[in-house]
N, C-alpha and C. Protein backbone atom coordinates (compact mmCIF):
# COMPACT_ATOMS: atom_id res chain seq x y z
N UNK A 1 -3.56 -12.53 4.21
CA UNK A 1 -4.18 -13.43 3.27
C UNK A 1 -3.21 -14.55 2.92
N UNK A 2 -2.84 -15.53 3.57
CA UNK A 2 -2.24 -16.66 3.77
C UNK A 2 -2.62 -17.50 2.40
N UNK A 3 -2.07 -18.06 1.37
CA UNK A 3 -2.28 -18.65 0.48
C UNK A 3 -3.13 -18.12 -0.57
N UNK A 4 -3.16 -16.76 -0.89
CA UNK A 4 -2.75 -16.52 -1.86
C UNK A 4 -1.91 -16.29 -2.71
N UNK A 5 -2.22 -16.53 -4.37
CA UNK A 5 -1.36 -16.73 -5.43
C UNK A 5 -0.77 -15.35 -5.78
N UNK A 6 -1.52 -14.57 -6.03
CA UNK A 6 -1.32 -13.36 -6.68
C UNK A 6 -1.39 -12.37 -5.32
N UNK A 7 -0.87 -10.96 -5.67
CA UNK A 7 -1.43 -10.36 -4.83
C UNK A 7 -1.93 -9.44 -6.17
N UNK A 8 -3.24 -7.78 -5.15
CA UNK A 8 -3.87 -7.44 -6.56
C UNK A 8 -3.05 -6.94 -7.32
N UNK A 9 -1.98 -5.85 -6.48
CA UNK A 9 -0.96 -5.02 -7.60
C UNK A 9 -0.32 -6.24 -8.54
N UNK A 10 0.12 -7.42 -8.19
CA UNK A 10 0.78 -8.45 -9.35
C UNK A 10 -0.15 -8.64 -10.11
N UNK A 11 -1.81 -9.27 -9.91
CA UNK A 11 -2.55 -9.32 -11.09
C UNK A 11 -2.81 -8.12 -11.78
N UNK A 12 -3.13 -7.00 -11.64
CA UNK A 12 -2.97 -5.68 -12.30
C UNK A 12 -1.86 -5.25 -12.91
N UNK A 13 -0.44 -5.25 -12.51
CA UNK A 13 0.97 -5.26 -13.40
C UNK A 13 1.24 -6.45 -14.20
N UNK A 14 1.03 -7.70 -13.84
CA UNK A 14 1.14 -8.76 -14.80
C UNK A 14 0.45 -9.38 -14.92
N UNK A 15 -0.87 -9.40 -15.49
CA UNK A 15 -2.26 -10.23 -15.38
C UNK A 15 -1.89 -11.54 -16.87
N UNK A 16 -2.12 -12.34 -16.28
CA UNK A 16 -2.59 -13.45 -16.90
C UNK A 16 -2.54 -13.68 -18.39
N UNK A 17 -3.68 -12.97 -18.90
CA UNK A 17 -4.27 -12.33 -19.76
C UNK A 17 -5.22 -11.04 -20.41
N UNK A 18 -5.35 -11.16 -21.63
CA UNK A 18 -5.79 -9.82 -21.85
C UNK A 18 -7.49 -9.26 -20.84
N UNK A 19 -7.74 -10.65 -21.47
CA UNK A 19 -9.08 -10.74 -20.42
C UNK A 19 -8.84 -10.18 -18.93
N UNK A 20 -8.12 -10.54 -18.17
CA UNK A 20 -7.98 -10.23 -17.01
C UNK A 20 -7.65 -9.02 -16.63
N UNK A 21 -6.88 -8.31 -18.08
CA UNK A 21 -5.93 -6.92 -17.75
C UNK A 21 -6.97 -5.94 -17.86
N UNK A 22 -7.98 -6.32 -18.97
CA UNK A 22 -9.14 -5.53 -19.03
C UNK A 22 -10.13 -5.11 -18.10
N UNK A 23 -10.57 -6.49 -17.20
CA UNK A 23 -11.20 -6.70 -16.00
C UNK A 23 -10.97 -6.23 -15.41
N UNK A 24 -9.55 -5.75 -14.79
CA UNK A 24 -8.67 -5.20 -13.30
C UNK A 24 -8.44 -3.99 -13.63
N UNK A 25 -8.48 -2.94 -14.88
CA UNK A 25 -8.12 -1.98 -15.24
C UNK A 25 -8.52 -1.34 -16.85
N UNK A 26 -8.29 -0.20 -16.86
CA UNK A 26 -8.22 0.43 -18.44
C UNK A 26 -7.03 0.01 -18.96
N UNK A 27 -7.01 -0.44 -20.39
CA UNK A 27 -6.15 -0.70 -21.65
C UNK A 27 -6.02 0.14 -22.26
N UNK A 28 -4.64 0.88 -22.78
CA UNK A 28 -4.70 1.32 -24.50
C UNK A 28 -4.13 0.10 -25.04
N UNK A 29 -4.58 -0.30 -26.39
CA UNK A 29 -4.28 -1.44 -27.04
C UNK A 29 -3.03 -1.06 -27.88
N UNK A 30 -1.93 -1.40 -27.95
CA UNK A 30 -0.81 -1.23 -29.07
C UNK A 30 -1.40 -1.54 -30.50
N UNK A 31 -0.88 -1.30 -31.71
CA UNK A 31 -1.46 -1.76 -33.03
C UNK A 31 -0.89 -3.45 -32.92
N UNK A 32 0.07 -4.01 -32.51
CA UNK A 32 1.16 -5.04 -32.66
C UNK A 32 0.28 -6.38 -31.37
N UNK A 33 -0.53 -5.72 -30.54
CA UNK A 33 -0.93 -6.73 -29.60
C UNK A 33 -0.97 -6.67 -28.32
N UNK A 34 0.27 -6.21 -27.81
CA UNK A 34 0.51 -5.35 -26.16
C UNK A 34 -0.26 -4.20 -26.22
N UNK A 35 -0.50 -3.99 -24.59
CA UNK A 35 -1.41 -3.34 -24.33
C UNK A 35 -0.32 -2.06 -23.22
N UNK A 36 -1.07 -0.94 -22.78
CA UNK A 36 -0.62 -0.15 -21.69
C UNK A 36 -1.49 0.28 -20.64
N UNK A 37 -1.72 0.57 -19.68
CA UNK A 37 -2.27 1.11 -18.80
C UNK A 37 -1.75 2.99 -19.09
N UNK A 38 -3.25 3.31 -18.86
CA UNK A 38 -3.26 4.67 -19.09
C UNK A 38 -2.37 5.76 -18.44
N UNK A 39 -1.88 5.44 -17.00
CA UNK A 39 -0.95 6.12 -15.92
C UNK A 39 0.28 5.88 -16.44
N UNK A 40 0.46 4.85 -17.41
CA UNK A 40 1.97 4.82 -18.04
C UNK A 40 2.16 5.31 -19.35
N UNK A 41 1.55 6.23 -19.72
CA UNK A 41 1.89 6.88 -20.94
C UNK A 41 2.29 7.65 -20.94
N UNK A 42 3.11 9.30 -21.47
CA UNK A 42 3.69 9.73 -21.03
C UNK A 42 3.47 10.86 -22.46
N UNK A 43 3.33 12.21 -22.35
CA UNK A 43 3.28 12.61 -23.73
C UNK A 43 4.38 13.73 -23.93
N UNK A 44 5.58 14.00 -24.76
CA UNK A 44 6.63 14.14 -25.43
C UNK A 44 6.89 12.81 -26.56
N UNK A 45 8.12 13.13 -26.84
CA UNK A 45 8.70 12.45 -28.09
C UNK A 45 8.57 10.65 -27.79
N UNK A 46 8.17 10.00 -28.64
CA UNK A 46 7.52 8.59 -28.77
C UNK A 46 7.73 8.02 -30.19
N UNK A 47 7.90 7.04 -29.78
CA UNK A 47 7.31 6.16 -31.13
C UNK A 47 6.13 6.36 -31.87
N UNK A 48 4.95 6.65 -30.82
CA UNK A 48 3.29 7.05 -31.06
C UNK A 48 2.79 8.05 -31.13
N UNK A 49 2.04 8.43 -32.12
CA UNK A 49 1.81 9.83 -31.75
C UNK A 49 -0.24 10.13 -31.99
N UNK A 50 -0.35 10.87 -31.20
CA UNK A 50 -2.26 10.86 -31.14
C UNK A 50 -2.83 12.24 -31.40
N UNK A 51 -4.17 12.35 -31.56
CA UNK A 51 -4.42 13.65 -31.62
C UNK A 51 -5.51 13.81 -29.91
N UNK A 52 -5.30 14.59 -29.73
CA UNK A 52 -5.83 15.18 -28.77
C UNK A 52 -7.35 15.34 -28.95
N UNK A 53 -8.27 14.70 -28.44
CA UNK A 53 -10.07 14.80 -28.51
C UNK A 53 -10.34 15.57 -27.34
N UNK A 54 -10.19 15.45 -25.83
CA UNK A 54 -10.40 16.46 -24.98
C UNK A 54 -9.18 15.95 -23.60
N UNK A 55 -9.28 17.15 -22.82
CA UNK A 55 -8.79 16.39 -21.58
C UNK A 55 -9.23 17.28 -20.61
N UNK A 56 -9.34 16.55 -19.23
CA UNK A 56 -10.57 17.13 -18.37
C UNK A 56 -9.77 17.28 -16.93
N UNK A 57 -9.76 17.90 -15.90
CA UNK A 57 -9.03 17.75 -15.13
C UNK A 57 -9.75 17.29 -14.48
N UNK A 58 -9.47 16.25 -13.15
CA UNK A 58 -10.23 15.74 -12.25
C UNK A 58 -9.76 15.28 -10.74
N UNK A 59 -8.99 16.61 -10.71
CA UNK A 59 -8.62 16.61 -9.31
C UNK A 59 -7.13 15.65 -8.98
N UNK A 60 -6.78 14.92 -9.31
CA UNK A 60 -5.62 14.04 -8.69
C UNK A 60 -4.76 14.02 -9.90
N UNK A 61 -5.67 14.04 -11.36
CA UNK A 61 -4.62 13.17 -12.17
C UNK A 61 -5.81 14.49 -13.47
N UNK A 62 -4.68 14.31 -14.55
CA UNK A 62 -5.76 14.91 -16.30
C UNK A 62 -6.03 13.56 -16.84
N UNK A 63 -7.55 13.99 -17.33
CA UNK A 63 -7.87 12.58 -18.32
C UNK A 63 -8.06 12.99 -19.70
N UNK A 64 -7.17 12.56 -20.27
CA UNK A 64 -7.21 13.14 -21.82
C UNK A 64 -7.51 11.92 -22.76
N UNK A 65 -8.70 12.33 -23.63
CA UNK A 65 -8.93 11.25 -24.32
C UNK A 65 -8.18 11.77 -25.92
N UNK A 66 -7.42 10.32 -26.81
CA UNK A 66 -6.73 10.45 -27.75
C UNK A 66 -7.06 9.74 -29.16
N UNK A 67 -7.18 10.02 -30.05
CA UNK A 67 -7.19 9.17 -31.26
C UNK A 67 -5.93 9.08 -31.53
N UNK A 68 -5.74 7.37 -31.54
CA UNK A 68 -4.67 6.83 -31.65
C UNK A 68 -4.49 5.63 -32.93
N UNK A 69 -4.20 6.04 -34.27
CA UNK A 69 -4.49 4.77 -35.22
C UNK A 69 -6.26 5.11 -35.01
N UNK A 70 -6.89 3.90 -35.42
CA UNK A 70 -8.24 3.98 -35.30
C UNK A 70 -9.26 3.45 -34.16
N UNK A 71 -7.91 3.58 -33.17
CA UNK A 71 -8.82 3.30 -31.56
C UNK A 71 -8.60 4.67 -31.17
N UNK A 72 -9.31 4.63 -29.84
CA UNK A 72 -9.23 5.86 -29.18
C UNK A 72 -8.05 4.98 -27.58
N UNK A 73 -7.48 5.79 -27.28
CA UNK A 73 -6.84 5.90 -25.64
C UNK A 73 -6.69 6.68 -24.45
N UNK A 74 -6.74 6.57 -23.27
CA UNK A 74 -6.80 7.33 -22.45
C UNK A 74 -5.07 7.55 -22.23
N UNK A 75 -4.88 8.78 -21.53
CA UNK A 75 -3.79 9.35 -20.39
C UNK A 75 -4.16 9.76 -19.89
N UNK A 76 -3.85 9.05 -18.37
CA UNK A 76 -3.78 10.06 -16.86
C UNK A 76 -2.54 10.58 -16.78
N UNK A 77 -2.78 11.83 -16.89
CA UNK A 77 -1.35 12.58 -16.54
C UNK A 77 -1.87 13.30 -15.08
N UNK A 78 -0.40 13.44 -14.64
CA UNK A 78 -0.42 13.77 -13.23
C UNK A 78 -1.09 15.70 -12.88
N UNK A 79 -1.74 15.92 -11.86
CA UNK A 79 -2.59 17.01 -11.76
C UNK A 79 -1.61 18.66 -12.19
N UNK A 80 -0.45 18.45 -11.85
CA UNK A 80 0.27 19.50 -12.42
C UNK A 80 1.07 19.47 -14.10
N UNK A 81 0.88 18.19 -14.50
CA UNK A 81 1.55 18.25 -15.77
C UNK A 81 0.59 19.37 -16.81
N UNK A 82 1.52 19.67 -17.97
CA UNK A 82 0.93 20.40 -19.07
C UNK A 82 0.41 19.63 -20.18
N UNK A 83 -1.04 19.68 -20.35
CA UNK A 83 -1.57 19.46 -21.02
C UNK A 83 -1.72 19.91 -22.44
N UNK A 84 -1.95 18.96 -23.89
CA UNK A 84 -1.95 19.57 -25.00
C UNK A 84 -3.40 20.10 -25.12
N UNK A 85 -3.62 20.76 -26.18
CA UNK A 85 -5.38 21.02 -26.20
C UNK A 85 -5.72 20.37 -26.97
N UNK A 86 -7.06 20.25 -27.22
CA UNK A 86 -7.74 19.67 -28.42
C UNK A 86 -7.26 19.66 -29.43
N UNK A 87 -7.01 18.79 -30.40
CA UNK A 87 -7.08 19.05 -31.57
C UNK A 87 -5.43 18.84 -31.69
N UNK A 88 -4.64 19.12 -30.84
CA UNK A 88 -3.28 18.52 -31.08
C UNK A 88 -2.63 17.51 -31.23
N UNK A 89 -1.56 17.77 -32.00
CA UNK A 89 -1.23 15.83 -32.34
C UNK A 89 0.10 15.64 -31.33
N UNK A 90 0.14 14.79 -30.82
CA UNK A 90 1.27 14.92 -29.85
C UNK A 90 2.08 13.32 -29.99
N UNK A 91 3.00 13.19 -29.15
CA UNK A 91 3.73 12.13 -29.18
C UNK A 91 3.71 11.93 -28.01
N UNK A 92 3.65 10.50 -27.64
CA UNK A 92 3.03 9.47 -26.85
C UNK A 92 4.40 8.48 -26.60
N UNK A 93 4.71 8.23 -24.93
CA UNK A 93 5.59 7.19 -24.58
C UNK A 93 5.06 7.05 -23.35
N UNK A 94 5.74 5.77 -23.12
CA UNK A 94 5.98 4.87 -22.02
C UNK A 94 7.31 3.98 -21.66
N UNK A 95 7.47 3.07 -20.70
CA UNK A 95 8.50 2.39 -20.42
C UNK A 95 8.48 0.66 -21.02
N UNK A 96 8.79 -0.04 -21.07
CA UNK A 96 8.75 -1.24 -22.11
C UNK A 96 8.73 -1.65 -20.77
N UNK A 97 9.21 -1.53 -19.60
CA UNK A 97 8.53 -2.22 -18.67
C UNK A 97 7.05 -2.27 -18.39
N UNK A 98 6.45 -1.40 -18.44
CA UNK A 98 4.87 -1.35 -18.54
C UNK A 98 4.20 -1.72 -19.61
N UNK A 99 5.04 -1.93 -20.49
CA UNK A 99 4.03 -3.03 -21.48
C UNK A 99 3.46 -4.80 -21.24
N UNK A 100 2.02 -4.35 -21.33
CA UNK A 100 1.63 -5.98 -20.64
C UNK A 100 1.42 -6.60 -22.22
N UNK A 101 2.42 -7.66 -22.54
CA UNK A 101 2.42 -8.18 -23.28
C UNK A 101 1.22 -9.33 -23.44
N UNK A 102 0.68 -9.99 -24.64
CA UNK A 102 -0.39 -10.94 -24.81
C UNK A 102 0.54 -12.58 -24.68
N UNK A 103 0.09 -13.61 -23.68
CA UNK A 103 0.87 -14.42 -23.76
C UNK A 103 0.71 -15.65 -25.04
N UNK A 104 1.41 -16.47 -25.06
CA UNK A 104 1.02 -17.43 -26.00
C UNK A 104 -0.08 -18.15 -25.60
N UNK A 105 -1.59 -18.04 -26.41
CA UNK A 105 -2.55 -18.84 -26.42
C UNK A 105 -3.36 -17.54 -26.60
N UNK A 106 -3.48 -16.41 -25.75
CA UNK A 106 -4.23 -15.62 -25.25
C UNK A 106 -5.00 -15.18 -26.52
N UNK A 107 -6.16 -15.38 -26.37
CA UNK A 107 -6.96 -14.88 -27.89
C UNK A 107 -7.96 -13.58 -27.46
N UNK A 108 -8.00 -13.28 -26.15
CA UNK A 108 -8.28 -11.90 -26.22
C UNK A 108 -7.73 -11.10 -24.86
């Protein structure tokens, strides 16, 4: 593909905007504005911490859905990791490299 700008993994790791990050993928939203992709969360000791609503296994990866603040977020954790159960409050990280920050202008 000769003259293209982006390739997809660059628009999906550093999209544009929020609009776009949404479009190309799942968001958890930070309270502050940055956003994460669900495969980069990580659950042990964090800054964040969620309660556990369910998590489902689905063959490759766990999908655990979280109340986080007063959004909800996903984690894909990997098919052998240990999962919390329902109802647990856990602590939530990632790498500050995987934070897709909102740029200046970006209003959504």
């Amino acid at each position: 593909m000769s003259g293209a700008t982006n390739t997809a993994r660059e628009i999906y790791e550093h999209p544009a905007n929020r609009f776009v990050a949404e479009f190309v993928g799942e968001l958890n939203a930070l309270p502050d504005g940055p956003a994460n992709r669900p495969h980069h969360v990580h659950f042990g000791e964090g800054g964040l911490s969620g309660r556990v609503l369910a998590c489902a296994f689905a063959g490759n990866m766990w999908r655990c859905r979280l109340q986080v603040g007063a959004g909800e977020w996903l984690v894909e954790a990997h098919p052998t990791a240990q999962v919390p159960a329902a109802g647990e409050v856990v602590g939530l990280h990632w790498s500050a490299e995987h934070v897709i920050a909102p740029r200046e202008g970006d209003t959504k």
